[in-house]
PDB file of N, CA and C in Angstrom:
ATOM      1  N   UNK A   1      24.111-122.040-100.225  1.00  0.00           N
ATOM      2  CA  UNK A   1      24.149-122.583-101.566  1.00  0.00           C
ATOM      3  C   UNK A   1      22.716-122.895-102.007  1.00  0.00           C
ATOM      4  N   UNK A   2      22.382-122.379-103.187  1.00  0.00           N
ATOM      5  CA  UNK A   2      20.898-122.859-103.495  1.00  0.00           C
ATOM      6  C   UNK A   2      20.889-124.468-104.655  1.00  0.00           C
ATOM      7  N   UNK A   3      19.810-124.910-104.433  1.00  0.00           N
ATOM      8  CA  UNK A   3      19.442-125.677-105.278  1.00  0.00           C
ATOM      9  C   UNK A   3      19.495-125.784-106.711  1.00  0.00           C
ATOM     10  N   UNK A   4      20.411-126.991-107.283  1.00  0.00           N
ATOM     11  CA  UNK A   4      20.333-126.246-109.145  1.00  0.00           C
ATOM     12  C   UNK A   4      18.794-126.978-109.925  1.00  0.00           C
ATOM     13  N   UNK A   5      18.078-127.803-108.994  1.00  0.00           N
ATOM     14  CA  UNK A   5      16.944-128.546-109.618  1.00  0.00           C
ATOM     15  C   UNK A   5      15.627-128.236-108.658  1.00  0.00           C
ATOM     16  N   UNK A   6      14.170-128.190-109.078  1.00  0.00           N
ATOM     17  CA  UNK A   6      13.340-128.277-108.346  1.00  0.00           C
ATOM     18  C   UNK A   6      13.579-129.295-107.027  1.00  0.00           C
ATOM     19  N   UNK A   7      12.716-129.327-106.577  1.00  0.00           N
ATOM     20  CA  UNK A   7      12.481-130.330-104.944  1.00  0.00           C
ATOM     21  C   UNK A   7      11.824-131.465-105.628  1.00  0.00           C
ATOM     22  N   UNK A   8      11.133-131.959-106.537  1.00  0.00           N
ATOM     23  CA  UNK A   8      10.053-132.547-107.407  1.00  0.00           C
ATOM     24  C   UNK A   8      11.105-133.368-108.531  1.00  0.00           C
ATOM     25  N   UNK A   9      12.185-132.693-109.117  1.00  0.00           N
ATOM     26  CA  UNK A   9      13.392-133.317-109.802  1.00  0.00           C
ATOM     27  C   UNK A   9      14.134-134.019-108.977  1.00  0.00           C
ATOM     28  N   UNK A  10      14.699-133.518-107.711  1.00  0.00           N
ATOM     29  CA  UNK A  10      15.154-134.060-106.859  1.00  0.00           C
ATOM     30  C   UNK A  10      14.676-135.393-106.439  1.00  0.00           C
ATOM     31  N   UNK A  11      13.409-135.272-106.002  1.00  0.00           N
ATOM     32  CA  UNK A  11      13.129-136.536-105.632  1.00  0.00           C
ATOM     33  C   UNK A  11      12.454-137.465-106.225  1.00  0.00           C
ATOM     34  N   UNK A  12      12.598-136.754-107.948  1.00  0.00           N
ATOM     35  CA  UNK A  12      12.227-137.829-108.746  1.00  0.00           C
ATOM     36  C   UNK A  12      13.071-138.928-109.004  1.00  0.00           C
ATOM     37  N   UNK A  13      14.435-138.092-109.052  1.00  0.00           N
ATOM     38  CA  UNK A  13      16.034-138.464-109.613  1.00  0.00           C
ATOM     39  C   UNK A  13      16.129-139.568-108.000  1.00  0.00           C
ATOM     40  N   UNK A  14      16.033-139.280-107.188  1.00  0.00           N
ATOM     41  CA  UNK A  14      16.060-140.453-106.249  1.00  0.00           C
ATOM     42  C   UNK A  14      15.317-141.371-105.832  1.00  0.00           C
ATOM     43  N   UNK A  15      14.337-141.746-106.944  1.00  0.00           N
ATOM     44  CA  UNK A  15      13.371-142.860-106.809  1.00  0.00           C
ATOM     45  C   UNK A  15      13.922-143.622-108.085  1.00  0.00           C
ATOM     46  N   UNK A  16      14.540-142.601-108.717  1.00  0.00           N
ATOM     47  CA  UNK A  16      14.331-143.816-110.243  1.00  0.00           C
ATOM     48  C   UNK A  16      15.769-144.060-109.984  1.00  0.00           C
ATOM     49  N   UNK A  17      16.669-143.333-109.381  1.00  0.00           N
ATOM     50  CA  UNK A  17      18.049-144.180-109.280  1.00  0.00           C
ATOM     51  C   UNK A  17      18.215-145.307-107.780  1.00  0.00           C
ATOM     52  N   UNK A  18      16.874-144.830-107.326  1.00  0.00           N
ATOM     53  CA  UNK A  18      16.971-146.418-106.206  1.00  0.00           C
ATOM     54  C   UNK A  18      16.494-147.666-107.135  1.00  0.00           C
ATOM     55  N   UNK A  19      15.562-147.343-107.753  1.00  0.00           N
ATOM     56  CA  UNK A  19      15.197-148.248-108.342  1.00  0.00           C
ATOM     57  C   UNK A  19      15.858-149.240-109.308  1.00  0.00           C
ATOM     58  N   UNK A  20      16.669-148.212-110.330  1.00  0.00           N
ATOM     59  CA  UNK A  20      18.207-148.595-111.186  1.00  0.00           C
ATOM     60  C   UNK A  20      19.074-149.320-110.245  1.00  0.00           C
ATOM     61  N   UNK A  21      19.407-148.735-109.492  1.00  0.00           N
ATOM     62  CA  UNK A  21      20.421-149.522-108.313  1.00  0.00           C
ATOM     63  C   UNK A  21      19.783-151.158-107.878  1.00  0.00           C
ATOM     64  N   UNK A  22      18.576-151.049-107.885  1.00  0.00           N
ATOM     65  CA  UNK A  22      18.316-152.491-107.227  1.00  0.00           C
ATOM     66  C   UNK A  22      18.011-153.529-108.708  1.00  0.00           C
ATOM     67  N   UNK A  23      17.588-152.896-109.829  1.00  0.00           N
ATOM     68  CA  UNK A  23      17.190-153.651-110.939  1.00  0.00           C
ATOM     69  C   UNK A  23      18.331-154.255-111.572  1.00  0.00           C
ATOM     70  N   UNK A  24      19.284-153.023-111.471  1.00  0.00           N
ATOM     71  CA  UNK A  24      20.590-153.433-112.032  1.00  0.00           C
ATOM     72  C   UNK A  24      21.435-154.179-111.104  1.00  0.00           C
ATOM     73  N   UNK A  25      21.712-154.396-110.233  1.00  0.00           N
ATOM     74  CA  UNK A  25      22.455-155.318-109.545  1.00  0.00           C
ATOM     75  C   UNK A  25      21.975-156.692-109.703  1.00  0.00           C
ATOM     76  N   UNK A  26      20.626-156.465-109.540  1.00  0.00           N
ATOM     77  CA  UNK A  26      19.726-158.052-109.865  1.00  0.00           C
ATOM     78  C   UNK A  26      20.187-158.539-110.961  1.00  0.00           C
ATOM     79  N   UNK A  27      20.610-158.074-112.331  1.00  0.00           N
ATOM     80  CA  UNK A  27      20.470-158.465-113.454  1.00  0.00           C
ATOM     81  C   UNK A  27      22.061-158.404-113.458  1.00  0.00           C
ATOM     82  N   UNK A  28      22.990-157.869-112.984  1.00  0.00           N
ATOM     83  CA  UNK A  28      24.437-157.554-112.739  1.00  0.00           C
ATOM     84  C   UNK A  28      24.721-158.881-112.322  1.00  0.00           C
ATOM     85  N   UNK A  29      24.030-159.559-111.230  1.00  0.00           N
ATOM     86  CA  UNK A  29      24.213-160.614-110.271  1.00  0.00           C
ATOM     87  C   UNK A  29      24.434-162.168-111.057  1.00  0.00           C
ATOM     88  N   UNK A  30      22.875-161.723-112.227  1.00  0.00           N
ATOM     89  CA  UNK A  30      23.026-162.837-112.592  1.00  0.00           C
ATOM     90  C   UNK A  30      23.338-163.393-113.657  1.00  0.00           C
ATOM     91  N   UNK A  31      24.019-161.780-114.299  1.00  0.00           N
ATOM     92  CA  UNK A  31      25.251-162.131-115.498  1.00  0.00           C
ATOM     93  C   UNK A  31      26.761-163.281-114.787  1.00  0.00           C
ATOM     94  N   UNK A  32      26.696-162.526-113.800  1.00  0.00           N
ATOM     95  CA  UNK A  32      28.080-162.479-112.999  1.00  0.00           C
ATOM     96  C   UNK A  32      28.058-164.216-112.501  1.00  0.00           C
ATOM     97  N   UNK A  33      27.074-164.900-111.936  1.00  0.00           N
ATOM     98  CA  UNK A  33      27.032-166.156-111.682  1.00  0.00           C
ATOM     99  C   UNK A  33      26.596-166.952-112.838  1.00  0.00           C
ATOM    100  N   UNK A  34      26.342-166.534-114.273  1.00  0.00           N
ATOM    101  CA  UNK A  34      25.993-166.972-114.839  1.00  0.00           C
ATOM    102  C   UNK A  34      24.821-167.720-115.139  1.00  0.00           C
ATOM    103  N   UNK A  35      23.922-167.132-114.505  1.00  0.00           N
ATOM    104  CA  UNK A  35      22.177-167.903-114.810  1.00  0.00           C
ATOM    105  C   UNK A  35      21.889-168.328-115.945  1.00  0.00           C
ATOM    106  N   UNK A  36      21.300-169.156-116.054  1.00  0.00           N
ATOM    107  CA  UNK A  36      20.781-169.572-117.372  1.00  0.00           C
ATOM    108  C   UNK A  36      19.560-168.724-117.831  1.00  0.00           C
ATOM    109  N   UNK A  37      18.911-168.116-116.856  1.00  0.00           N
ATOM    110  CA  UNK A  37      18.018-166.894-117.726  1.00  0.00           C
ATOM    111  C   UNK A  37      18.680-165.843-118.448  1.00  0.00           C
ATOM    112  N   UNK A  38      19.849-165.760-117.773  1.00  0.00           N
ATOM    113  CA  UNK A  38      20.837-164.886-118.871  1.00  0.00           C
ATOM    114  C   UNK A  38      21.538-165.178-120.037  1.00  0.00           C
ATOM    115  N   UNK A  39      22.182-166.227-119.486  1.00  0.00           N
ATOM    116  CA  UNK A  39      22.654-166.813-120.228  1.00  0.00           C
ATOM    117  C   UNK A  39      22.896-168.071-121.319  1.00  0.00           C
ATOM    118  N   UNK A  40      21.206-168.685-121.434  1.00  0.00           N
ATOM    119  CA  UNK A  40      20.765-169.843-121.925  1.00  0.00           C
ATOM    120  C   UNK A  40      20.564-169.601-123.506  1.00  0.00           C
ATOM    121  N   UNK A  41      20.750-169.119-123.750  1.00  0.00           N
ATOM    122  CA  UNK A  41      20.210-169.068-125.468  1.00  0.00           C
ATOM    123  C   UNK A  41      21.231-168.420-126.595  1.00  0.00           C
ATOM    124  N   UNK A  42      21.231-169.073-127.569  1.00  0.00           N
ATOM    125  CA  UNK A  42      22.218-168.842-128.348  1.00  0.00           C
ATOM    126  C   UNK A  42      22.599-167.430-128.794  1.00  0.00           C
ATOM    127  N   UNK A  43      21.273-166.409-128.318  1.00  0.00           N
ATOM    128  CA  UNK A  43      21.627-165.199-128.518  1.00  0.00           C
ATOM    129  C   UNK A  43      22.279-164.262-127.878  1.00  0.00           C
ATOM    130  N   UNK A  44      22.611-165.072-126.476  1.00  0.00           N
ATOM    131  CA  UNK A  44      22.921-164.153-125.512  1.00  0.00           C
ATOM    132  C   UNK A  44      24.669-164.090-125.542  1.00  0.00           C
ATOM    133  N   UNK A  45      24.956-163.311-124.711  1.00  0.00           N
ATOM    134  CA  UNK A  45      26.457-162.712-124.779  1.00  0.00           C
ATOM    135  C   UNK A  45      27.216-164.327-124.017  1.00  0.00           C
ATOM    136  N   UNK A  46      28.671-164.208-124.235  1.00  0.00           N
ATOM    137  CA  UNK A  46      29.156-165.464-124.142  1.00  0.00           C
ATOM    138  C   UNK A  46      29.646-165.117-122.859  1.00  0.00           C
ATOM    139  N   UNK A  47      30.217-163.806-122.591  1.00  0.00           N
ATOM    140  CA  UNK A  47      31.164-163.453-121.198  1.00  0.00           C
ATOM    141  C   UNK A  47      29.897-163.315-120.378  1.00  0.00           C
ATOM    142  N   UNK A  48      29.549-163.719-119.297  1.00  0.00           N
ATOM    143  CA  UNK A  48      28.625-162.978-118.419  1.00  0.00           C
ATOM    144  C   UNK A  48      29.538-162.353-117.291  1.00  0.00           C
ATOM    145  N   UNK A  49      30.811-162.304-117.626  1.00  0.00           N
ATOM    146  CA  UNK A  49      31.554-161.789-116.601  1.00  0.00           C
ATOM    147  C   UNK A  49      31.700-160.338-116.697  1.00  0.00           C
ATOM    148  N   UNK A  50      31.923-160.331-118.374  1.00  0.00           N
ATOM    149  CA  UNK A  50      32.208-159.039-118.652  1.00  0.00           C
ATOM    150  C   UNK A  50      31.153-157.813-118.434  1.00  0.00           C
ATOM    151  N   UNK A  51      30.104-158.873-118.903  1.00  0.00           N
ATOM    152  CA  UNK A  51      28.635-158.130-119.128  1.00  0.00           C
ATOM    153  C   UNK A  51      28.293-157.050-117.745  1.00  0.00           C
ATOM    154  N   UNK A  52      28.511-158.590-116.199  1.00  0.00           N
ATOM    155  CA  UNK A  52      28.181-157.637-115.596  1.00  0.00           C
ATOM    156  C   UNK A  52      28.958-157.045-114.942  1.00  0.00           C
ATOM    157  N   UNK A  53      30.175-156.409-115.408  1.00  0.00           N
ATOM    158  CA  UNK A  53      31.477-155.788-114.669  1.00  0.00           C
ATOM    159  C   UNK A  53      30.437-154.551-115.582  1.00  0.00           C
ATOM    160  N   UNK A  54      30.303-154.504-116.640  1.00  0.00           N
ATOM    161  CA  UNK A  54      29.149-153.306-117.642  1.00  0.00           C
ATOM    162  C   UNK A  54      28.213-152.621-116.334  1.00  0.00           C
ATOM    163  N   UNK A  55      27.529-153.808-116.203  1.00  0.00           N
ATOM    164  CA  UNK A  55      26.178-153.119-115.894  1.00  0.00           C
ATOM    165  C   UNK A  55      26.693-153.014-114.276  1.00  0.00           C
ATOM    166  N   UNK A  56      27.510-153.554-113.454  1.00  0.00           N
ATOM    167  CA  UNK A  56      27.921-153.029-112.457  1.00  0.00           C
ATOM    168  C   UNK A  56      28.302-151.461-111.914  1.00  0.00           C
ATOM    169  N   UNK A  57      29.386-151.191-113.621  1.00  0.00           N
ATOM    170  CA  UNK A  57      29.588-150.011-113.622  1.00  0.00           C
ATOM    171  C   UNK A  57      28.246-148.943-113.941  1.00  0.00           C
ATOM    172  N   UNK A  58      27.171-149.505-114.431  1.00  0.00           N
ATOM    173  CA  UNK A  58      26.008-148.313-114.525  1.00  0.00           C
ATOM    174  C   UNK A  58      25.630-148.477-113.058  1.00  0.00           C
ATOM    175  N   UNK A  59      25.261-149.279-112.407  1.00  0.00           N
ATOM    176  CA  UNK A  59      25.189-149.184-110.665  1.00  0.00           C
ATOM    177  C   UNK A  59      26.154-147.692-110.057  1.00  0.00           C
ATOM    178  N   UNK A  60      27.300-148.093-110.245  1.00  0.00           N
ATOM    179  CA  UNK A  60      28.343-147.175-109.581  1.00  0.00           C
ATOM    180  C   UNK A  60      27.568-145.845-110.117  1.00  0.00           C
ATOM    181  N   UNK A  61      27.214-145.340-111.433  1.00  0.00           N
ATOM    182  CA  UNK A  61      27.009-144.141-112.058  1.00  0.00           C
ATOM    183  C   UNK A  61      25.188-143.813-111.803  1.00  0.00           C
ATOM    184  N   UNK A  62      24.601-144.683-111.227  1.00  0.00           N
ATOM    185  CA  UNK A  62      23.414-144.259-110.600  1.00  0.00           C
ATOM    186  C   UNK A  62      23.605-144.141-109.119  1.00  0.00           C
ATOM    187  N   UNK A  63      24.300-144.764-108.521  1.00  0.00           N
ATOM    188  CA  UNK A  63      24.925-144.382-107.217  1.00  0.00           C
ATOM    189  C   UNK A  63      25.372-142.677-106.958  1.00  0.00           C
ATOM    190  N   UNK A  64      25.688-142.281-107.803  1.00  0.00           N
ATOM    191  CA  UNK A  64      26.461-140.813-107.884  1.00  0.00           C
ATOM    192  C   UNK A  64      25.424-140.317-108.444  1.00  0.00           C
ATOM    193  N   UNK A  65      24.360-140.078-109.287  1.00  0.00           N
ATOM    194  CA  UNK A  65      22.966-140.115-109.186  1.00  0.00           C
ATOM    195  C   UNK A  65      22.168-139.466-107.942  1.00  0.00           C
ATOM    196  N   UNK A  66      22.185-140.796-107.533  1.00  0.00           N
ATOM    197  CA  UNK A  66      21.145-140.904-106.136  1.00  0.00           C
ATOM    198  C   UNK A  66      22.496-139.865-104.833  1.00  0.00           C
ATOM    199  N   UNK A  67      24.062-139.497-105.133  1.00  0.00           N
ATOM    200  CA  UNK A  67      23.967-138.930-103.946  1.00  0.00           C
ATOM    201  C   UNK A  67      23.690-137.515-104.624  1.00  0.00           C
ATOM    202  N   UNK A  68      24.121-137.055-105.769  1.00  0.00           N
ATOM    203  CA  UNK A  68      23.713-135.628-106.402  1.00  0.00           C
ATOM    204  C   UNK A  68      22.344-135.299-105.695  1.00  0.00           C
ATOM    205  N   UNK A  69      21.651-135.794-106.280  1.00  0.00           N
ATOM    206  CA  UNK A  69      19.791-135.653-106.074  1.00  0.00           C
ATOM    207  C   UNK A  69      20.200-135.563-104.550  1.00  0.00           C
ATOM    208  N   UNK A  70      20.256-136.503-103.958  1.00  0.00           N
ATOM    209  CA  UNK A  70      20.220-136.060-102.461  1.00  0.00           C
ATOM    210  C   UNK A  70      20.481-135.092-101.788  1.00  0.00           C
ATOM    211  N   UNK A  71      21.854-134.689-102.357  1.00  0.00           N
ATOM    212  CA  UNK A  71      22.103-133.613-101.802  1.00  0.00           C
ATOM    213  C   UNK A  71      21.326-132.095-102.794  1.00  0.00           C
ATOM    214  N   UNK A  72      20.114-132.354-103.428  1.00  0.00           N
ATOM    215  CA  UNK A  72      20.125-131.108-103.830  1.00  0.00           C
ATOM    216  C   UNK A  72      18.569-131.191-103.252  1.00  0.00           C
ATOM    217  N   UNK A  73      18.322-132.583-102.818  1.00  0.00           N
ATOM    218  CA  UNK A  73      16.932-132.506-101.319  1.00  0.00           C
ATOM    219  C   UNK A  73      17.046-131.946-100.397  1.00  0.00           C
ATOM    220  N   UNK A  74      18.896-132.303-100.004  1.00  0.00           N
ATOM    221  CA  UNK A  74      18.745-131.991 -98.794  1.00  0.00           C
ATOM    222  C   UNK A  74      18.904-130.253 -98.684  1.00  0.00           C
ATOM    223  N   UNK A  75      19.694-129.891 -99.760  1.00  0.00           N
ATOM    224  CA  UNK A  75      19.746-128.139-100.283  1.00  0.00           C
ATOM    225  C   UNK A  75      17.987-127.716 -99.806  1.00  0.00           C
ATOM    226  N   UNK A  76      16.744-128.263-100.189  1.00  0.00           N
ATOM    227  CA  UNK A  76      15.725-127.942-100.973  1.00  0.00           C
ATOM    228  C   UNK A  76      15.145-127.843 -98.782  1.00  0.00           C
ATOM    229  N   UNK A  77      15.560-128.887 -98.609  1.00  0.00           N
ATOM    230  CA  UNK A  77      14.871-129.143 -96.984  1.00  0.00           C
ATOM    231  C   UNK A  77      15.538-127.944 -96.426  1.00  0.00           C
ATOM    232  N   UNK A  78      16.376-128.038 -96.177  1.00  0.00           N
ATOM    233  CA  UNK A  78      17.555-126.935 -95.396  1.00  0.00           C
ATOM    234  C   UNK A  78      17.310-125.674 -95.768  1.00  0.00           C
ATOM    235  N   UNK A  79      16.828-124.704 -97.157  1.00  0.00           N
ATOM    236  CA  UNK A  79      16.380-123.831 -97.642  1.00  0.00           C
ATOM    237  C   UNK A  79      15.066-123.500 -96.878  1.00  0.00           C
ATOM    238  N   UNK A  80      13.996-124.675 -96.905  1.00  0.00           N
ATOM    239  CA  UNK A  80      12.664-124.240 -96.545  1.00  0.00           C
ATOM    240  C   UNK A  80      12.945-124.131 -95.277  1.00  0.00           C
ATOM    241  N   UNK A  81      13.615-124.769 -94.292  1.00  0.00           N
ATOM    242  CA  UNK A  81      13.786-124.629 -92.550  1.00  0.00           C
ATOM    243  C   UNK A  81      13.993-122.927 -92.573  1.00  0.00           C
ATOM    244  N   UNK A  82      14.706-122.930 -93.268  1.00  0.00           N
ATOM    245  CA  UNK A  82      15.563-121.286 -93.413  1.00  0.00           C
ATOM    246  C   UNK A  82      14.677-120.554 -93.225  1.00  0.00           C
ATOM    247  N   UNK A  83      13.613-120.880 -94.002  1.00  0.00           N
ATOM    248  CA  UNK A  83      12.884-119.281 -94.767  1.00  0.00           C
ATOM    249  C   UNK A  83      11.709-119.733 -93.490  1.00  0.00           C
ATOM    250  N   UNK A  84      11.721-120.420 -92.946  1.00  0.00           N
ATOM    251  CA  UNK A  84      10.282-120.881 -91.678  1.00  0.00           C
ATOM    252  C   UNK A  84      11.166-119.902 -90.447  1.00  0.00           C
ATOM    253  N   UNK A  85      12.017-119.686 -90.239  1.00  0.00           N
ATOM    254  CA  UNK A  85      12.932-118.927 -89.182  1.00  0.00           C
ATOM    255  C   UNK A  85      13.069-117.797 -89.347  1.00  0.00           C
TER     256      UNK A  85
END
């Protein structure tokens, strides 16, 4: 099976969805317990429950992200072993 993205897309797509994964849970976390950095000011959303069941679900959808990309690294690694043999 070949690769549908460069090696360079690949492991771009799995830096910026590790990164999403950890930013967003942080900020997921502290909808969800209700922080007052989130949730202190009259502008902010009233549910922080709901909010971060939201941004939880963008976690889940950078999760599937980060395994796509992976597996089209690991396509990209497994290709070059190939062609060294």
């Amino acid at each position: 099976m070949k690769p549908l993205f460069s090696a360079f897309t690949a492991w771009s797509c799995i830096v910026l969805s590790v990164f999403a994964i950890i930013i967003l849970t942080a900020i997921g976390t502290l909808f969800k317990i209700g922080h007052e950095s989130m949730l202190g000011s009259i502008n902010d959303p009233e549910d922080g429950k709901s909010v971060a069941a939201t941004v939880f679900g963008a976690v889940v959808v950078y999760i599937g992200f980060l395994v796509f990309c992976s597996g089209q690294a690991w396509l990209h690694s497994r290709q070059r072993s190939v062609q060294l043999h």
